[in-house]
C-alpha atoms as a PDB file:
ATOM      1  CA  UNK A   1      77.351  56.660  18.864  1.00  0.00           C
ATOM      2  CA  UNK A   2      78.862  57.635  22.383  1.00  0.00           C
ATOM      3  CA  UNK A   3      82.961  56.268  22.011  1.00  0.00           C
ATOM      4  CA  UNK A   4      84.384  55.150  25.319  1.00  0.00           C
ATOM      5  CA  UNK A   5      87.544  55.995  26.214  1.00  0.00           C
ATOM      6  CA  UNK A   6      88.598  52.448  25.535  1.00  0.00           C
ATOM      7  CA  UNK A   7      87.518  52.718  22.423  1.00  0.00           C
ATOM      8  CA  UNK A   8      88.475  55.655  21.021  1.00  0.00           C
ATOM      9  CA  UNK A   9      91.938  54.593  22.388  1.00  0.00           C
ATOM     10  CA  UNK A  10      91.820  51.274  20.477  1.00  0.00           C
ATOM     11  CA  UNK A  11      90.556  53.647  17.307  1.00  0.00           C
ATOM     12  CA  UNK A  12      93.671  55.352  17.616  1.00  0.00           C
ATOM     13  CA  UNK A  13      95.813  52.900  17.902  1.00  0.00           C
ATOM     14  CA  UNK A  14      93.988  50.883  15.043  1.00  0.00           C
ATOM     15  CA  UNK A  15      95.063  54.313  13.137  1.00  0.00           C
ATOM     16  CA  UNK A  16      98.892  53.919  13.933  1.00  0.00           C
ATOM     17  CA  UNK A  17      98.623  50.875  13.059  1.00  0.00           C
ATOM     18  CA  UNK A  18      97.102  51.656   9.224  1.00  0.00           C
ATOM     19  CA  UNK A  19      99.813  54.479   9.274  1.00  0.00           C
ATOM     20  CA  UNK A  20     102.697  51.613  10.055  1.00  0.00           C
ATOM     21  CA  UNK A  21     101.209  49.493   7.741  1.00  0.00           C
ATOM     22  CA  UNK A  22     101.386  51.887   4.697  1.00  0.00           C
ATOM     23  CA  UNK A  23     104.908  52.915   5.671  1.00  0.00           C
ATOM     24  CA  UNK A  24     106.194  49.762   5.129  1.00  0.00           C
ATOM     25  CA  UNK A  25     106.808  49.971   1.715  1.00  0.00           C
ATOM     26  CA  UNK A  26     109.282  52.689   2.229  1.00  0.00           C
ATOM     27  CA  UNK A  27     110.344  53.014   5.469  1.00  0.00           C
ATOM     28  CA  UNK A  28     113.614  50.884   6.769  1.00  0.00           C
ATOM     29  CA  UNK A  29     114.222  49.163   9.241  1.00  0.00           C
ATOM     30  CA  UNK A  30     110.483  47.823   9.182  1.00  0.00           C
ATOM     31  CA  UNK A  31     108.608  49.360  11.788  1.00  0.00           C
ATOM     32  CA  UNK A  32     108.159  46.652  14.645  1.00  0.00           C
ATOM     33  CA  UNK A  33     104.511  46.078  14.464  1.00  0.00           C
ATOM     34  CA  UNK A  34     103.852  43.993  17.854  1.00  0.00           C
ATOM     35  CA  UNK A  35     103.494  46.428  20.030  1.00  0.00           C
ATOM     36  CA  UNK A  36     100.701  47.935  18.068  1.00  0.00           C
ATOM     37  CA  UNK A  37      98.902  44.080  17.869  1.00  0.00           C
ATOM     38  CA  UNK A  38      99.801  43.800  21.781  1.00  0.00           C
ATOM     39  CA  UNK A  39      98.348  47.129  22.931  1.00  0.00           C
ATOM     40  CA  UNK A  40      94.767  46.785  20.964  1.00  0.00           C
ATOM     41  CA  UNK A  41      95.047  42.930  22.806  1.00  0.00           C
ATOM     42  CA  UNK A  42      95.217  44.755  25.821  1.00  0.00           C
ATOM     43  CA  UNK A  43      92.300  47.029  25.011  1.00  0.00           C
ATOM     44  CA  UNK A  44      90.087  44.805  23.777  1.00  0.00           C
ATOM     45  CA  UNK A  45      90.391  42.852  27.361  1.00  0.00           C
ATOM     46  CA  UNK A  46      89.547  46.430  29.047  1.00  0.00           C
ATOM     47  CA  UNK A  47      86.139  45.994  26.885  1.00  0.00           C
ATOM     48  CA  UNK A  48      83.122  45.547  29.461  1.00  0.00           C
ATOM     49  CA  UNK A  49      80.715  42.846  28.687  1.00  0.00           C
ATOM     50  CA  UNK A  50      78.354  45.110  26.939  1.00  0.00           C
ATOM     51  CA  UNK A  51      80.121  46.270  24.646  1.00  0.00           C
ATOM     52  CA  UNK A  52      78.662  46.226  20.973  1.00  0.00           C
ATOM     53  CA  UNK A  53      78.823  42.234  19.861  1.00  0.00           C
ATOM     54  CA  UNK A  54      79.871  43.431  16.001  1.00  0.00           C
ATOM     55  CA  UNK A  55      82.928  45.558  16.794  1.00  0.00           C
ATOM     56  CA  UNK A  56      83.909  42.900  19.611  1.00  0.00           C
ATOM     57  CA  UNK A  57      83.644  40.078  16.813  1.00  0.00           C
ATOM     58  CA  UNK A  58      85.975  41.955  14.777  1.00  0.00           C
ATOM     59  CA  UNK A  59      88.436  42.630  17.243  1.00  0.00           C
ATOM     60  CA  UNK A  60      88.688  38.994  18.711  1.00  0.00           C
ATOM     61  CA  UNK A  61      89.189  38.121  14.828  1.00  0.00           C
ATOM     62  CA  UNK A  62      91.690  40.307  14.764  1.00  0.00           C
ATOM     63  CA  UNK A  63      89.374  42.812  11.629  1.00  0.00           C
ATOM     64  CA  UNK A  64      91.215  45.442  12.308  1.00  0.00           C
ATOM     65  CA  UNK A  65      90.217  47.711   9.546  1.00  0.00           C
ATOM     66  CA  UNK A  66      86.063  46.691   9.819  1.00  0.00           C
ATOM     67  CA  UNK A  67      87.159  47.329  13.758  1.00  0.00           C
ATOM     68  CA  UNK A  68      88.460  50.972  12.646  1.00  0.00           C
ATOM     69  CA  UNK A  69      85.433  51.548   9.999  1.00  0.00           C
ATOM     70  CA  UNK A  70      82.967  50.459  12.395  1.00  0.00           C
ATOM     71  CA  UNK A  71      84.076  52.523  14.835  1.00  0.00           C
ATOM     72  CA  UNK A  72      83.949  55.496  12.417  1.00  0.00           C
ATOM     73  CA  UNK A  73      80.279  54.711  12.115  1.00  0.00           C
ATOM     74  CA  UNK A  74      81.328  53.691   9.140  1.00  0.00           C
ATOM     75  CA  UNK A  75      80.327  50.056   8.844  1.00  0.00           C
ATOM     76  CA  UNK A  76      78.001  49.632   6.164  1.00  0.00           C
ATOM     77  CA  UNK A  77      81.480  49.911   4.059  1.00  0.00           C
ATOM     78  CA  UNK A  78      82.427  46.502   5.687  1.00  0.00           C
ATOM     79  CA  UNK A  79      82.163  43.908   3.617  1.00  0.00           C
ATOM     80  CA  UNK A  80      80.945  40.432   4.465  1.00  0.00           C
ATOM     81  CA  UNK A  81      84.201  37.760   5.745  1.00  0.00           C
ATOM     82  CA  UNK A  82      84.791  33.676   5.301  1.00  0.00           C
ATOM     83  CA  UNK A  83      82.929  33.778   8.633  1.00  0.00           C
ATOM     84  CA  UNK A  84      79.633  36.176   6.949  1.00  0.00           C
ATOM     85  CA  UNK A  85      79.641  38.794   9.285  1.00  0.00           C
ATOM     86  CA  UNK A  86      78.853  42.023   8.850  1.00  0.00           C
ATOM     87  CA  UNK A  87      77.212  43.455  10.694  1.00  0.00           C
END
């Protein structure tokens, strides 16, 4: 699979993100997480229409992690949500 630049900007910001998470435990203050959550909103609006139906679902319910698998090409490790979706 061909990664726009859109995406592979939301993949790495899904990745800071992950890394933020995990640092919570340890780091202080708490690192501010909104601007992470704001700037994959924002990317996920640059989407075109086309764009793949399964990693839009997971953005729009905010999935981050299948988001970041699935754009690995990694998303037969998703597992299925409350809503069934996976794929």
């Amino acid at each position: 699979m061909e990664m726009s630049a859109t995406e592979r900007e939301i993949l790495q910001t899904l990745l800071g993100l992950e890394g933020a998470v995990k640092a919570m435990g340890t780091t202080q203050p708490k690192p501010n997480l909104s601007p992470l959550f704001e700037r994959i909103d924002a990317l996920t609006d640059q989407l075109p229409k086309e764009t793949d139906a399964t990693l839009l679902h997971y953005l729009h319910r905010k999935s981050y992690e299948k988001a970041r698998l699935w754009l690995q090409g990694r998303d037969a490790e998703n597992q299925a949500g409350s809503c069934r979706h996976t794929s």
